[in-house]
C-alpha atoms as a PDB file:
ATOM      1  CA  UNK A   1     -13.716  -3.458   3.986  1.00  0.00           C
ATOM      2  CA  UNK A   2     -10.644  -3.801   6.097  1.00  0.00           C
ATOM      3  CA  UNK A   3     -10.242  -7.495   5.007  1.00  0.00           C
ATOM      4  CA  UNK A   4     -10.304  -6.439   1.623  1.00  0.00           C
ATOM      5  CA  UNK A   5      -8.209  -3.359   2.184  1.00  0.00           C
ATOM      6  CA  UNK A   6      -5.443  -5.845   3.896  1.00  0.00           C
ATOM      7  CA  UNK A   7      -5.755  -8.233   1.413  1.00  0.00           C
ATOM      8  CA  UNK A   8      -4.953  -6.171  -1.533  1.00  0.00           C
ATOM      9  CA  UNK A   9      -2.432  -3.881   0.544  1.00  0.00           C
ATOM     10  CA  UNK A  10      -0.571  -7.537   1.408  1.00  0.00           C
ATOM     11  CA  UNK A  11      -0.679  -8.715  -2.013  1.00  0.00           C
ATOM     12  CA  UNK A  12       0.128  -5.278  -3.810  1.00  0.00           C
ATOM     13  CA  UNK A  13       3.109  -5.648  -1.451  1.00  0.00           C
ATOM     14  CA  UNK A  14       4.682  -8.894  -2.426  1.00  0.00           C
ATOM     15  CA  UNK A  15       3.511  -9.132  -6.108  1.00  0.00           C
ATOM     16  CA  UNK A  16       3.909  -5.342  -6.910  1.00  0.00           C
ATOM     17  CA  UNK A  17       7.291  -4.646  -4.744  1.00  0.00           C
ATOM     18  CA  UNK A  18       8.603  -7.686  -3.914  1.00  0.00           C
ATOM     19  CA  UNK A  19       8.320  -9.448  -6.945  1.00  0.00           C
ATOM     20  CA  UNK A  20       8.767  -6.163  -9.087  1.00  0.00           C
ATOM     21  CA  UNK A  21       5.210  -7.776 -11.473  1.00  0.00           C
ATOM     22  CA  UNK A  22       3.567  -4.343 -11.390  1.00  0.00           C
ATOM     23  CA  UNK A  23       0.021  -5.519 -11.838  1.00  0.00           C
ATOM     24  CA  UNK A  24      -1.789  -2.726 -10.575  1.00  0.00           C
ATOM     25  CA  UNK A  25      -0.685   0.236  -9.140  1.00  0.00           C
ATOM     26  CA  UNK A  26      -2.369   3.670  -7.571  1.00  0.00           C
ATOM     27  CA  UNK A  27      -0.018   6.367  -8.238  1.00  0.00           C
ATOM     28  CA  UNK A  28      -2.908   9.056  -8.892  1.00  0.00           C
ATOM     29  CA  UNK A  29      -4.289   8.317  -5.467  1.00  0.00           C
ATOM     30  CA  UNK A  30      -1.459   6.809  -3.456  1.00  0.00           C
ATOM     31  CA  UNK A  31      -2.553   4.514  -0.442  1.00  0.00           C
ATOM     32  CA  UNK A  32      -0.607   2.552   1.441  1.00  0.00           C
ATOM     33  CA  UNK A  33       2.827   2.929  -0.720  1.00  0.00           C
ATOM     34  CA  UNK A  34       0.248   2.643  -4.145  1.00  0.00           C
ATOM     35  CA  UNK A  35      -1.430  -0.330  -3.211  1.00  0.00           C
ATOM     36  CA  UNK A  36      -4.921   0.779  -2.510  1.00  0.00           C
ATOM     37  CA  UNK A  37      -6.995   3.362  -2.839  1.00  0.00           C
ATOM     38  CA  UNK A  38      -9.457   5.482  -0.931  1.00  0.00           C
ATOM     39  CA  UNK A  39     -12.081   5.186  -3.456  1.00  0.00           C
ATOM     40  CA  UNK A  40     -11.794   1.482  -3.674  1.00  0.00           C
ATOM     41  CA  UNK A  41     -12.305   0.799   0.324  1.00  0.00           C
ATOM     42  CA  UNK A  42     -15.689   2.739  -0.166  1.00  0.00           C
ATOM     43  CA  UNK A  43     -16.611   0.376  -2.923  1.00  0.00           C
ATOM     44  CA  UNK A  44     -15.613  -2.366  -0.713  1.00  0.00           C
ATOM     45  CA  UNK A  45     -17.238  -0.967   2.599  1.00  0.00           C
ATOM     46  CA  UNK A  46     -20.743  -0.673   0.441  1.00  0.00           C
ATOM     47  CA  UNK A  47     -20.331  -4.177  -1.385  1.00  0.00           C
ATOM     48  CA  UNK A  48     -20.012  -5.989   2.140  1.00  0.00           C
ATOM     49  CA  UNK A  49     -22.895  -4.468   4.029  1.00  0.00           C
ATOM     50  CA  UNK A  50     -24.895  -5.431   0.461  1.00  0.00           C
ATOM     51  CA  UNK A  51     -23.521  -8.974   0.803  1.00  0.00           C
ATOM     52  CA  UNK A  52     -24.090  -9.137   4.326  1.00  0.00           C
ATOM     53  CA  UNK A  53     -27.787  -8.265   3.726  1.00  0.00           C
ATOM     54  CA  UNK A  54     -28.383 -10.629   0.849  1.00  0.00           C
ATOM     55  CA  UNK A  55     -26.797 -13.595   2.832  1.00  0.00           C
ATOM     56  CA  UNK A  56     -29.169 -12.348   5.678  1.00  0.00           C
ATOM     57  CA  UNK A  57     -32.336 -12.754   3.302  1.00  0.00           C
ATOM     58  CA  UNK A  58     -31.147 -15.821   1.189  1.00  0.00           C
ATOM     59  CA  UNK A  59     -30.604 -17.771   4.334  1.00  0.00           C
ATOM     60  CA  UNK A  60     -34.424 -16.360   6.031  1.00  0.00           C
ATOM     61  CA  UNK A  61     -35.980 -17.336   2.288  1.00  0.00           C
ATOM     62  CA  UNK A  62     -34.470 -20.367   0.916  1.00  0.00           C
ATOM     63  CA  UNK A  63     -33.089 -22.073   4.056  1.00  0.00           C
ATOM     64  CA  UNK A  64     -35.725 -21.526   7.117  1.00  0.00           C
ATOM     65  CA  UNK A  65     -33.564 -19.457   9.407  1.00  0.00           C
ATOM     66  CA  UNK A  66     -34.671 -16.598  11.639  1.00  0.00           C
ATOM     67  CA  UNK A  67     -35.938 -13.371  10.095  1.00  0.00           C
ATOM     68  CA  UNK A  68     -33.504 -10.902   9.901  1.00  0.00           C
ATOM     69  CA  UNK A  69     -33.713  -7.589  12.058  1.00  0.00           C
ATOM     70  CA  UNK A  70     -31.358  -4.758  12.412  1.00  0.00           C
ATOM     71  CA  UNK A  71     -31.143  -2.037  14.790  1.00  0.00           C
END
């Protein structure tokens, strides 16, 4: 989530400010000068720990590697 978060934050910054492109912009829910949003780390903090499982179980099925456990 924070890599994502930084990411878009960085490149809102240069491609939205900097170079005045205006590709996307937040101005209903204002993050970061308009660059991100709230909602949109959620979405990001949910999609990782769901990518982070199915990498987990892809890599236990298809390629022989340790069972995965959690705590």
């Amino acid at each position: 989530m924070l890599i994502a978060t930084v990411g878009e934050a960085i490149t809102g910054l240069i491609v939205n400010v900097w170079l005045g492109l205006n590709v996307w912009h937040y101005n209903i829910m204002p993050f970061l000068w308009g660059q991100c949003s709230v909602p949109f780390m959620v979405a990001w903090f949910i999609l990782a720990g769901v990518c982070i499982l199915l990498d987990d179980i892809i890599r236990w099925k298809w390629f022989g590697e340790e069972e995965p456990r959690y705590n």
